[in-house]
ModelCIF file with pLDDT and N, C-alpha, C, O atoms, coordinates in Angstrom:
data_MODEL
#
_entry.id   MODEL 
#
_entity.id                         1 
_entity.type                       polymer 
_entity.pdbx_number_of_molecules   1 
#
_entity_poly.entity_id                      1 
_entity_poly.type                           'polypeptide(L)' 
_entity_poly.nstd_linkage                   no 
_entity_poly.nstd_monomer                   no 
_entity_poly.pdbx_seq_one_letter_code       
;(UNK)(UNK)(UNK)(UNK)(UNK)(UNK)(UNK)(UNK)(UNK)(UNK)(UNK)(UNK)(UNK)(UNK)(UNK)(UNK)
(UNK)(UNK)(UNK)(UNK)(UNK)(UNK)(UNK)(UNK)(UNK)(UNK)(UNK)(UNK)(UNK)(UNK)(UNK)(UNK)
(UNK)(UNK)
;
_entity_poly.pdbx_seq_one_letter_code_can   XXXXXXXXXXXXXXXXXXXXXXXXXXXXXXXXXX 
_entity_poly.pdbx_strand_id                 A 
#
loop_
_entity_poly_seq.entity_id 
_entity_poly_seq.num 
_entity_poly_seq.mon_id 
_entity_poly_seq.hetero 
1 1  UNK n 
1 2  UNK n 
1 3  UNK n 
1 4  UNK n 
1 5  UNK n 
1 6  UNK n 
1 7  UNK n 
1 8  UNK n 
1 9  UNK n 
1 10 UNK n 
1 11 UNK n 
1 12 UNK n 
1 13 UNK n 
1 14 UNK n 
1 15 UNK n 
1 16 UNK n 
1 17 UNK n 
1 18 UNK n 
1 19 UNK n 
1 20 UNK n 
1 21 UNK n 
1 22 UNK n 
1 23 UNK n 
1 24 UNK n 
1 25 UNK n 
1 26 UNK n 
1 27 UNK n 
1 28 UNK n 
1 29 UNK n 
1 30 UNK n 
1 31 UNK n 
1 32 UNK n 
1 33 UNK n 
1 34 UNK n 
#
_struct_asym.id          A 
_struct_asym.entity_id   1 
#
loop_
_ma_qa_metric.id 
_ma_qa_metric.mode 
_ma_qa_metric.name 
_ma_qa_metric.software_group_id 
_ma_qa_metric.type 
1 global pLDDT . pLDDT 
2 local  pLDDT . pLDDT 
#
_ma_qa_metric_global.metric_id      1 
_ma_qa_metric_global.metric_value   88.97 
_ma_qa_metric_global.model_id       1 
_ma_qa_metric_global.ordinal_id     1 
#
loop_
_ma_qa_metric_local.label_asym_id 
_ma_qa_metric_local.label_comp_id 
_ma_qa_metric_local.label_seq_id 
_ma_qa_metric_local.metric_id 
_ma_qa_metric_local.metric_value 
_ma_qa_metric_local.model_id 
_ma_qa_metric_local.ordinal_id 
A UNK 1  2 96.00 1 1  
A UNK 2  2 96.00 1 2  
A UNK 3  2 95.00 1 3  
A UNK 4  2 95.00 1 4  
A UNK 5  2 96.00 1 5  
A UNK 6  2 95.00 1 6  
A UNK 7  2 94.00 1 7  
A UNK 8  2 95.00 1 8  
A UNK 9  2 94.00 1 9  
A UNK 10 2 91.00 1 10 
A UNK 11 2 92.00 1 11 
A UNK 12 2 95.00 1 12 
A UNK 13 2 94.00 1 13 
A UNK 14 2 93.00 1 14 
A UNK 15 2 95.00 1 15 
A UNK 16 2 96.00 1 16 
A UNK 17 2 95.00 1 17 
A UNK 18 2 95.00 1 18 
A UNK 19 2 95.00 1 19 
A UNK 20 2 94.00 1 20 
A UNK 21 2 93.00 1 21 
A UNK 22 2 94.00 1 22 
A UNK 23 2 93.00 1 23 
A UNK 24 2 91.00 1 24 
A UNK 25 2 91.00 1 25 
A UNK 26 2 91.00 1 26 
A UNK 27 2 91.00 1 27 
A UNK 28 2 86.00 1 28 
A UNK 29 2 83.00 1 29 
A UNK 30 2 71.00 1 30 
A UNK 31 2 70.00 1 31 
A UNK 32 2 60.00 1 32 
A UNK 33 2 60.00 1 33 
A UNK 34 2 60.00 1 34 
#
loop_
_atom_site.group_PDB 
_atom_site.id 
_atom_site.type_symbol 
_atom_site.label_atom_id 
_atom_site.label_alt_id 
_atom_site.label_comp_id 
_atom_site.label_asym_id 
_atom_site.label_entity_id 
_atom_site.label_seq_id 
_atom_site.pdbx_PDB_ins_code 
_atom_site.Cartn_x 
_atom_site.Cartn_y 
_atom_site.Cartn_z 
_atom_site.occupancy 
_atom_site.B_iso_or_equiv 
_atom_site.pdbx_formal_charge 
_atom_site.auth_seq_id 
_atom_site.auth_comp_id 
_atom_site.auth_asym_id 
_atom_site.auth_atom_id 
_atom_site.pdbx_PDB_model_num 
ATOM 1   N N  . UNK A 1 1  ? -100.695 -13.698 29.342 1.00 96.00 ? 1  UNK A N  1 
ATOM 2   C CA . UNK A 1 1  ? -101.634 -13.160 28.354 1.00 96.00 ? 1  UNK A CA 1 
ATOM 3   C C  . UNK A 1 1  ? -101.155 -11.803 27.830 1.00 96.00 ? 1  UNK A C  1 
ATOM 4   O O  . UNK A 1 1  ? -101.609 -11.467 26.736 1.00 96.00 ? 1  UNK A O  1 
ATOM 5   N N  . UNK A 1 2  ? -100.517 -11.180 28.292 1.00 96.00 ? 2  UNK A N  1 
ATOM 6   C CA . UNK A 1 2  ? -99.765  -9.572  28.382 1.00 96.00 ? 2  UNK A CA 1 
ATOM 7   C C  . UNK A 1 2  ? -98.592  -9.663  27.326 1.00 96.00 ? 2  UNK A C  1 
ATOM 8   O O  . UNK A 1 2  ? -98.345  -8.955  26.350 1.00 96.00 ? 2  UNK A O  1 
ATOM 9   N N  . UNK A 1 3  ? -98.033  -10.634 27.780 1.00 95.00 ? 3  UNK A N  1 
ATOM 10  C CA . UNK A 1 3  ? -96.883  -10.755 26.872 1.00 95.00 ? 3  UNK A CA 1 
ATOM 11  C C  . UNK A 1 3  ? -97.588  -11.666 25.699 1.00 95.00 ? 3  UNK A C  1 
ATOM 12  O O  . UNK A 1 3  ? -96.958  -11.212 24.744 1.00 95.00 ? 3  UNK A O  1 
ATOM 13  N N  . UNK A 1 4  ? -98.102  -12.237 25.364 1.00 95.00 ? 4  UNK A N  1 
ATOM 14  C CA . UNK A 1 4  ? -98.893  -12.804 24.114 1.00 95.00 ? 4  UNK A CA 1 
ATOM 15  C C  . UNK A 1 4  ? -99.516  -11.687 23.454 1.00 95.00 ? 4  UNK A C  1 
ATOM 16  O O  . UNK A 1 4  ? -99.196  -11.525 22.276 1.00 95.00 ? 4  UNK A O  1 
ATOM 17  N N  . UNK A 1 5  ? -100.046 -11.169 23.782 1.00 96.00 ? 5  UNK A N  1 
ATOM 18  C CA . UNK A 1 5  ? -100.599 -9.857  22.948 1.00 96.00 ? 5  UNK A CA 1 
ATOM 19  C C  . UNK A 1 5  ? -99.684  -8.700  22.934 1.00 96.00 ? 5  UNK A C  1 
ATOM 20  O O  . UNK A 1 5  ? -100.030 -7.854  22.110 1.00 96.00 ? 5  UNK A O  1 
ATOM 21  N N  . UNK A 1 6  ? -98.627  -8.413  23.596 1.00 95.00 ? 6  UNK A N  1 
ATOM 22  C CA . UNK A 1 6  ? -97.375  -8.045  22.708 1.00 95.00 ? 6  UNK A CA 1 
ATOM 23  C C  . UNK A 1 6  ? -96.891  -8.246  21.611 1.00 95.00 ? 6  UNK A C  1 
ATOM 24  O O  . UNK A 1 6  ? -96.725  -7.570  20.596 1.00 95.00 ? 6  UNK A O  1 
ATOM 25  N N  . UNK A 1 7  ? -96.529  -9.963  22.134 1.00 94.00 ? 7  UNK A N  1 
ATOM 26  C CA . UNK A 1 7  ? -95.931  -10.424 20.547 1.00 94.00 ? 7  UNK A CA 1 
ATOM 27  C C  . UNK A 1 7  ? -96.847  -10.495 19.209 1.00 94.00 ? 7  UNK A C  1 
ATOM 28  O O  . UNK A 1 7  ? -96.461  -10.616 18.046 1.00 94.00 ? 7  UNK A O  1 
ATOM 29  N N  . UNK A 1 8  ? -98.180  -10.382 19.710 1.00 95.00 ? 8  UNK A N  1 
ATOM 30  C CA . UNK A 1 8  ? -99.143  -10.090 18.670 1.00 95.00 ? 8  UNK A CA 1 
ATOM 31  C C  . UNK A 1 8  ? -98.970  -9.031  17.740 1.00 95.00 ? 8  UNK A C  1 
ATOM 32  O O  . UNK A 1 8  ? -98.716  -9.166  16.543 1.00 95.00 ? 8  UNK A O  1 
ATOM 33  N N  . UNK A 1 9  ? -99.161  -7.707  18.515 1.00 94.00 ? 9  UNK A N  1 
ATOM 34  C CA . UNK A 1 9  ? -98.664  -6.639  17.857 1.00 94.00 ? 9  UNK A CA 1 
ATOM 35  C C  . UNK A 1 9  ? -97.497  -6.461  17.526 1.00 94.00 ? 9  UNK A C  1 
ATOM 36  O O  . UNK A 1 9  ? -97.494  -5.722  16.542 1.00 94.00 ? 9  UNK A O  1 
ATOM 37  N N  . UNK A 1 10 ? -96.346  -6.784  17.864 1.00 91.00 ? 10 UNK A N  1 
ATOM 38  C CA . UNK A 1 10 ? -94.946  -6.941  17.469 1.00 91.00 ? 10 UNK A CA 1 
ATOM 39  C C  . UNK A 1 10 ? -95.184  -7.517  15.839 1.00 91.00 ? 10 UNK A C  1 
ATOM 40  O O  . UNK A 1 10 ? -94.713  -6.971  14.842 1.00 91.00 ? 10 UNK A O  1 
ATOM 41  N N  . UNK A 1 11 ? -95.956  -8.638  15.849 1.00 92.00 ? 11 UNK A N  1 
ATOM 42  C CA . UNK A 1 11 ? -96.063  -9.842  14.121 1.00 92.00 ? 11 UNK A CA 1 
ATOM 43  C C  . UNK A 1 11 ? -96.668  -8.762  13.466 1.00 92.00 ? 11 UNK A C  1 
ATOM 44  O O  . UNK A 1 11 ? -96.219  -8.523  12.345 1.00 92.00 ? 11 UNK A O  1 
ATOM 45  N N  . UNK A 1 12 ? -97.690  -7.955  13.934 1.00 95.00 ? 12 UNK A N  1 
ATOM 46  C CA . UNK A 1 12 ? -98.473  -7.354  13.245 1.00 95.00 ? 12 UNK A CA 1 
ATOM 47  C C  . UNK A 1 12 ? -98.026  -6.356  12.911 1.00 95.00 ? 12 UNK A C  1 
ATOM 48  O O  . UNK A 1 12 ? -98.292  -6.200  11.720 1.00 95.00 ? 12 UNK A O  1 
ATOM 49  N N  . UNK A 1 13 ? -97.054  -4.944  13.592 1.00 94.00 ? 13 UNK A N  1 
ATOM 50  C CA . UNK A 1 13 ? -96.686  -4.224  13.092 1.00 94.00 ? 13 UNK A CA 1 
ATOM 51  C C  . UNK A 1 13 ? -95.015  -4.564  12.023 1.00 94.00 ? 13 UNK A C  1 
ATOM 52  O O  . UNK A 1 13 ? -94.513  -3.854  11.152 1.00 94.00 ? 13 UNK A O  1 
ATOM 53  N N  . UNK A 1 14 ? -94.581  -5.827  12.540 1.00 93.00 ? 14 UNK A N  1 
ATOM 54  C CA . UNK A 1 14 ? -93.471  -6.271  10.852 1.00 93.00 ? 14 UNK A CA 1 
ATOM 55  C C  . UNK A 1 14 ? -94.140  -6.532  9.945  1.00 93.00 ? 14 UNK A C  1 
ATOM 56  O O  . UNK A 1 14 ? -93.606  -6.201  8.887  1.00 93.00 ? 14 UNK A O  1 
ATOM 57  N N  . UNK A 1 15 ? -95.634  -7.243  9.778  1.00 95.00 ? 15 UNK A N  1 
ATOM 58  C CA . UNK A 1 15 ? -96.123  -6.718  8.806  1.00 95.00 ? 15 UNK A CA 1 
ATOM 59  C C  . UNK A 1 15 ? -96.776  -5.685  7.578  1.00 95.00 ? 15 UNK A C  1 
ATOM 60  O O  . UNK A 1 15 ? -96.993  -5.501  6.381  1.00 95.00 ? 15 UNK A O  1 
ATOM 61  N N  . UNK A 1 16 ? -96.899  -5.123  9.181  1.00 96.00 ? 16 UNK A N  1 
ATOM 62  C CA . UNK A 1 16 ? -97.711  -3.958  7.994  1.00 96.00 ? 16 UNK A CA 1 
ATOM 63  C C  . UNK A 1 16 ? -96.582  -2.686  7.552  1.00 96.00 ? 16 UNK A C  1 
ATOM 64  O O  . UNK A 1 16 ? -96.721  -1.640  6.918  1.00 96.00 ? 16 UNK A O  1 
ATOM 65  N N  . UNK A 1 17 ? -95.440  -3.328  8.209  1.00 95.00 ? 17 UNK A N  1 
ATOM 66  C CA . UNK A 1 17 ? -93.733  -2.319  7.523  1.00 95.00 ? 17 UNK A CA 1 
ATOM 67  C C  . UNK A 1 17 ? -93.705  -2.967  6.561  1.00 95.00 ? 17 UNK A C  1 
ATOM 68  O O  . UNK A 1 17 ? -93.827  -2.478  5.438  1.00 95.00 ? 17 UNK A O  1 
ATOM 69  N N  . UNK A 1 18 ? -93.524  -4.319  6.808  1.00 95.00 ? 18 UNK A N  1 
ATOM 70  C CA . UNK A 1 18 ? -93.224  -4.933  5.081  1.00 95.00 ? 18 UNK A CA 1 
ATOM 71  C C  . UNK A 1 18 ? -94.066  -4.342  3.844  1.00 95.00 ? 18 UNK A C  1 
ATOM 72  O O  . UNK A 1 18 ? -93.601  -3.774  2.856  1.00 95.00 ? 18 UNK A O  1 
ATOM 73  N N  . UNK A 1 19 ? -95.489  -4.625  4.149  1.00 95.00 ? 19 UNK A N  1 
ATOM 74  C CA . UNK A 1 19 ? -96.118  -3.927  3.136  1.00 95.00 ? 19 UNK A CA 1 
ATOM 75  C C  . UNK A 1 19 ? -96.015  -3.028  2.738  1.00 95.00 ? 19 UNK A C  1 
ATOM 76  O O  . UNK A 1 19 ? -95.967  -2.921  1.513  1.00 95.00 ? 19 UNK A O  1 
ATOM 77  N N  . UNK A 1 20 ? -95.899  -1.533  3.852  1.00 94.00 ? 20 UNK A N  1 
ATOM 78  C CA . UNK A 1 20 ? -95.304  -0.526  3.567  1.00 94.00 ? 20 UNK A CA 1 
ATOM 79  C C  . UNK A 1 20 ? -93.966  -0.084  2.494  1.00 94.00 ? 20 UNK A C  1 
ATOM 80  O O  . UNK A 1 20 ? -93.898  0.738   1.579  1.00 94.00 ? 20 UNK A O  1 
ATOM 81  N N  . UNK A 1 21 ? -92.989  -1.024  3.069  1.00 93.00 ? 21 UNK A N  1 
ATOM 82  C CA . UNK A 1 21 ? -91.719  -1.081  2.652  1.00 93.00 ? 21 UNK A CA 1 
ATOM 83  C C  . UNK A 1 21 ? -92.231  -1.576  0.889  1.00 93.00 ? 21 UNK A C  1 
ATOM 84  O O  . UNK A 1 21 ? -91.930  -0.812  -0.029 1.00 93.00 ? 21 UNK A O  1 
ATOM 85  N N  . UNK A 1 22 ? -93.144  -3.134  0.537  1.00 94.00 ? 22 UNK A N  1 
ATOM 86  C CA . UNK A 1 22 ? -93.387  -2.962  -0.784 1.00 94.00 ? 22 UNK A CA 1 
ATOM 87  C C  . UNK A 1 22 ? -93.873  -2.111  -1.240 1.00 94.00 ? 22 UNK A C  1 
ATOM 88  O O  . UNK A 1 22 ? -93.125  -1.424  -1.936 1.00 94.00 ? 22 UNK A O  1 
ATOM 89  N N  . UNK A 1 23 ? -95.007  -1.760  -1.159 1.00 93.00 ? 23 UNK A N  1 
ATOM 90  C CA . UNK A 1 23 ? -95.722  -0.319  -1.556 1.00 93.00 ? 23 UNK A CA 1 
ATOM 91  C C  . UNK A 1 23 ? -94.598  0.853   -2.027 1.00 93.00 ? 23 UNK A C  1 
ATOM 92  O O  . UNK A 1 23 ? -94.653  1.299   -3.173 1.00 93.00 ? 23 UNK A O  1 
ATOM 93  N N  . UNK A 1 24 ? -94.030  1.115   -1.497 1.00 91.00 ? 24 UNK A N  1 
ATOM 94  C CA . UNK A 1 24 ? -93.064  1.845   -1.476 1.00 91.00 ? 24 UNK A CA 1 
ATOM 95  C C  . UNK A 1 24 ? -92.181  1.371   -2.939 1.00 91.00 ? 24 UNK A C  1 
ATOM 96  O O  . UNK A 1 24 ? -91.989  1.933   -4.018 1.00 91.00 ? 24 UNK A O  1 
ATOM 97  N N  . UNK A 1 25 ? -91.930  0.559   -2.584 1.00 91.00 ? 25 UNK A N  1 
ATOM 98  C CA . UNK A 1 25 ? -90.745  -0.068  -3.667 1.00 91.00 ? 25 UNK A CA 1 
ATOM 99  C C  . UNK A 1 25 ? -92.309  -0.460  -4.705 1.00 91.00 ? 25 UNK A C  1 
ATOM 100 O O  . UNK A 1 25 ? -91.476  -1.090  -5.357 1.00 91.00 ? 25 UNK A O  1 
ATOM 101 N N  . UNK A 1 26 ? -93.207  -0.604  -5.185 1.00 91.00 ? 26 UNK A N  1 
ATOM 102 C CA . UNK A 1 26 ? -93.914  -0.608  -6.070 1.00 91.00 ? 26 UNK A CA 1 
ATOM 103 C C  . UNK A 1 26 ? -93.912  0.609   -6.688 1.00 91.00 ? 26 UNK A C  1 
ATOM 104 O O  . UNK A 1 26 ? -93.427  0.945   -7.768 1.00 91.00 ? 26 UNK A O  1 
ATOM 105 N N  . UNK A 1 27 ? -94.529  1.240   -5.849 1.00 91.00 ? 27 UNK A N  1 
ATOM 106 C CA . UNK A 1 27 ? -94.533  2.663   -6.643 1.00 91.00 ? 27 UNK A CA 1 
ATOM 107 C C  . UNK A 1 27 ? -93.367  3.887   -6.629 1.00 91.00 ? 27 UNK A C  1 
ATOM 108 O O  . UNK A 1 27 ? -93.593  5.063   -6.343 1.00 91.00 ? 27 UNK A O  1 
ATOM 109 N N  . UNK A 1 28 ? -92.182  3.362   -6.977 1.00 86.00 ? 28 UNK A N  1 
ATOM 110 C CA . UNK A 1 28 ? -90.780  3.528   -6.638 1.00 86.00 ? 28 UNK A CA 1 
ATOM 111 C C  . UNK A 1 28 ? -90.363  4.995   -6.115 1.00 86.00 ? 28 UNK A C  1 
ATOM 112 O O  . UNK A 1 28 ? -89.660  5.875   -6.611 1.00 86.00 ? 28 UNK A O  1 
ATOM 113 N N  . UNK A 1 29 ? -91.326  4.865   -4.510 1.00 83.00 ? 29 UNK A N  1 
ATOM 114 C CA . UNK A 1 29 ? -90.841  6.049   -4.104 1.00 83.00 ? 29 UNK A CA 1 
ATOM 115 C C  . UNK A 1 29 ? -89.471  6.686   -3.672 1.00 83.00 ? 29 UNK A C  1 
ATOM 116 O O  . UNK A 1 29 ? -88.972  7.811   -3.668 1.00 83.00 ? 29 UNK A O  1 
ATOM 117 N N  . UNK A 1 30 ? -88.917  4.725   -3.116 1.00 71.00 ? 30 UNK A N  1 
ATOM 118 C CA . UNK A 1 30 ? -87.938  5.262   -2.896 1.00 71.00 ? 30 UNK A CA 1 
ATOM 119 C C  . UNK A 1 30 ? -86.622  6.171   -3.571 1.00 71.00 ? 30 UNK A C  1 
ATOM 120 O O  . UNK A 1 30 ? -85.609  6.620   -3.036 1.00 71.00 ? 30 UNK A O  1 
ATOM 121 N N  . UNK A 1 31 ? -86.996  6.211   -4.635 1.00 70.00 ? 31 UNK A N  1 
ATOM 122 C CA . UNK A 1 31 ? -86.153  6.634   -5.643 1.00 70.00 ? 31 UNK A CA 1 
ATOM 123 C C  . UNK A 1 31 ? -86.556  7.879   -5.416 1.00 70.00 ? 31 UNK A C  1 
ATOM 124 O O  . UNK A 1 31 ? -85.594  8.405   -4.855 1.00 70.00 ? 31 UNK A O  1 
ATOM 125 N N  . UNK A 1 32 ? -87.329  8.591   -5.509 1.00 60.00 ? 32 UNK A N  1 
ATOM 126 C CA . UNK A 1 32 ? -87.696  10.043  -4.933 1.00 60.00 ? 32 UNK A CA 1 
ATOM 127 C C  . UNK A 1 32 ? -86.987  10.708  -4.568 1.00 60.00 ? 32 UNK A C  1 
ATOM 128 O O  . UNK A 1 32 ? -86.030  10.326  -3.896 1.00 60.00 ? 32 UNK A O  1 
ATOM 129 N N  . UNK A 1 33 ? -87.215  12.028  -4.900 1.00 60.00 ? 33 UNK A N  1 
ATOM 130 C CA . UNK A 1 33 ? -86.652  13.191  -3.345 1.00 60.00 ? 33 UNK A CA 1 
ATOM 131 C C  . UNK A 1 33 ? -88.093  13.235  -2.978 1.00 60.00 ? 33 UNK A C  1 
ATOM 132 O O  . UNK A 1 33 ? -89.024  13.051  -3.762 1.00 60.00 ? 33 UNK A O  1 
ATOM 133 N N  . UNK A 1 34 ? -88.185  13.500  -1.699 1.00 60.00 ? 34 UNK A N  1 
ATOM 134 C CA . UNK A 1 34 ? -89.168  13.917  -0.635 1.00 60.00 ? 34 UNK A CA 1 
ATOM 135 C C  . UNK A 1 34 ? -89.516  15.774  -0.380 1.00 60.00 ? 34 UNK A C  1 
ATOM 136 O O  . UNK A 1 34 ? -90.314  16.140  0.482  1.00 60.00 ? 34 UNK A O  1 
#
């Protein structure tokens, strides 16, 4: 059960990078200086 809800959060936080990562590339920060 320990290791299942690992890999839970593991799916869950590549997702919410991906989104990040679009977001990002939507509002073309990466192109930025910081």
């Amino acid at each position: 059960q320990g290791f299942e809800l690992r890999r839970q959060d593991v799916a869950i936080a590549r997702l919410a990078q991906a989104k990040a990562e679009q977001l990002i590339t939507f509002l073309d920060l990466d192109q930025e200086q910081t």
